[in-house]
Protein backbone atom coordinates (compact mmCIF):
# COMPACT_ATOMS: atom_id res chain seq x y z
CA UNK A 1 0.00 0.00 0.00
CA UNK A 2 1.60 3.51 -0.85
CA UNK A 3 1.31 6.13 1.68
CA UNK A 4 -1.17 8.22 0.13
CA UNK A 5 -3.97 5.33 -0.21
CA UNK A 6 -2.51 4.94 3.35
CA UNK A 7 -3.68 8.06 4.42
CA UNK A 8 -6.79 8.27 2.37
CA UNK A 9 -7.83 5.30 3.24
CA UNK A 10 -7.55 6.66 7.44
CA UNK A 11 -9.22 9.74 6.13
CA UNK A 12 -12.15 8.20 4.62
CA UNK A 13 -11.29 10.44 1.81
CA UNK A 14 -11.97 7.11 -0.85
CA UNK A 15 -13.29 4.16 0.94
CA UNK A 16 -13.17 2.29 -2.59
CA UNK A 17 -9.79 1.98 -1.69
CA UNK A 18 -10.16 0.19 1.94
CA UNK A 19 -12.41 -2.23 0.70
CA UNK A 20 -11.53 -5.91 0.99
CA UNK A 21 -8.88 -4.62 3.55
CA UNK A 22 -8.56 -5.82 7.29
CA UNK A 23 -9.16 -3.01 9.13
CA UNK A 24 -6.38 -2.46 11.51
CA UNK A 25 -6.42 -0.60 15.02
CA UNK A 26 -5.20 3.31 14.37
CA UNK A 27 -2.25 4.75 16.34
CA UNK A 28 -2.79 7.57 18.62
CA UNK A 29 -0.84 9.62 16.06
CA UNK A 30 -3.41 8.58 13.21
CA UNK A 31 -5.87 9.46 15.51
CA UNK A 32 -4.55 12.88 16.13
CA UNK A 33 -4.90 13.11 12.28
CA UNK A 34 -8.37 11.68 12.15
CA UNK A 35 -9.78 14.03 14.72
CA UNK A 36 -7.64 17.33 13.26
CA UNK A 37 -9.30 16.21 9.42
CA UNK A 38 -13.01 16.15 11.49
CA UNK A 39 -12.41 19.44 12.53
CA UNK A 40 -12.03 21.01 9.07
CA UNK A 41 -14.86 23.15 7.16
CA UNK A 42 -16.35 21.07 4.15
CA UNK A 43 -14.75 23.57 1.66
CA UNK A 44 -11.49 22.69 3.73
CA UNK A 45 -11.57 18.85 3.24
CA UNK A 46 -12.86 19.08 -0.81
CA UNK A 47 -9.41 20.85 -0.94
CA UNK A 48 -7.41 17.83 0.92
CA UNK A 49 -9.55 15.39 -0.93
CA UNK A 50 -7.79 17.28 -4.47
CA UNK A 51 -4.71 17.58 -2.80
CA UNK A 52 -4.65 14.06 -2.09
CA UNK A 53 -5.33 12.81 -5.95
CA UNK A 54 -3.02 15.60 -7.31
CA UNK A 55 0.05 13.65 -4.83
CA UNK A 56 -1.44 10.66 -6.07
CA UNK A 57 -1.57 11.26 -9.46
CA UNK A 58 1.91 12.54 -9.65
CA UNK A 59 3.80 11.05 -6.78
CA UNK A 60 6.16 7.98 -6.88
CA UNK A 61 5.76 6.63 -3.44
């Protein structure tokens, strides 16, 4: 798994991408990021979620 379906998939931001997947207990410092991400405006997470596929799209990790 690369680290951005990594950190989509603990964002929720594309559960097409968790399915099929064991889902494994988060560590507190995924759950730091989990609860930061649910604090966000709506406009604020559309932009991650396009942030996200942009460092998808291009990124090699």
């Amino acid at each position: 798994m690369t680290k951005v379906q990594g950190i989509t998939e603990m964002l929720g931001i594309f559960p097409c991408l968790a399915t099929g997947r064991r889902r494994h207990r988060l560590s507190s410092d995924e759950m730091k990021l989990l609860e930061r991400y649910r604090e966000l405006s709506e406009n604020d997470r559309i932009a991650m979620r396009y942030l996200v596929d942009a460092m998808r799209s291009v990124s090699r990790f």
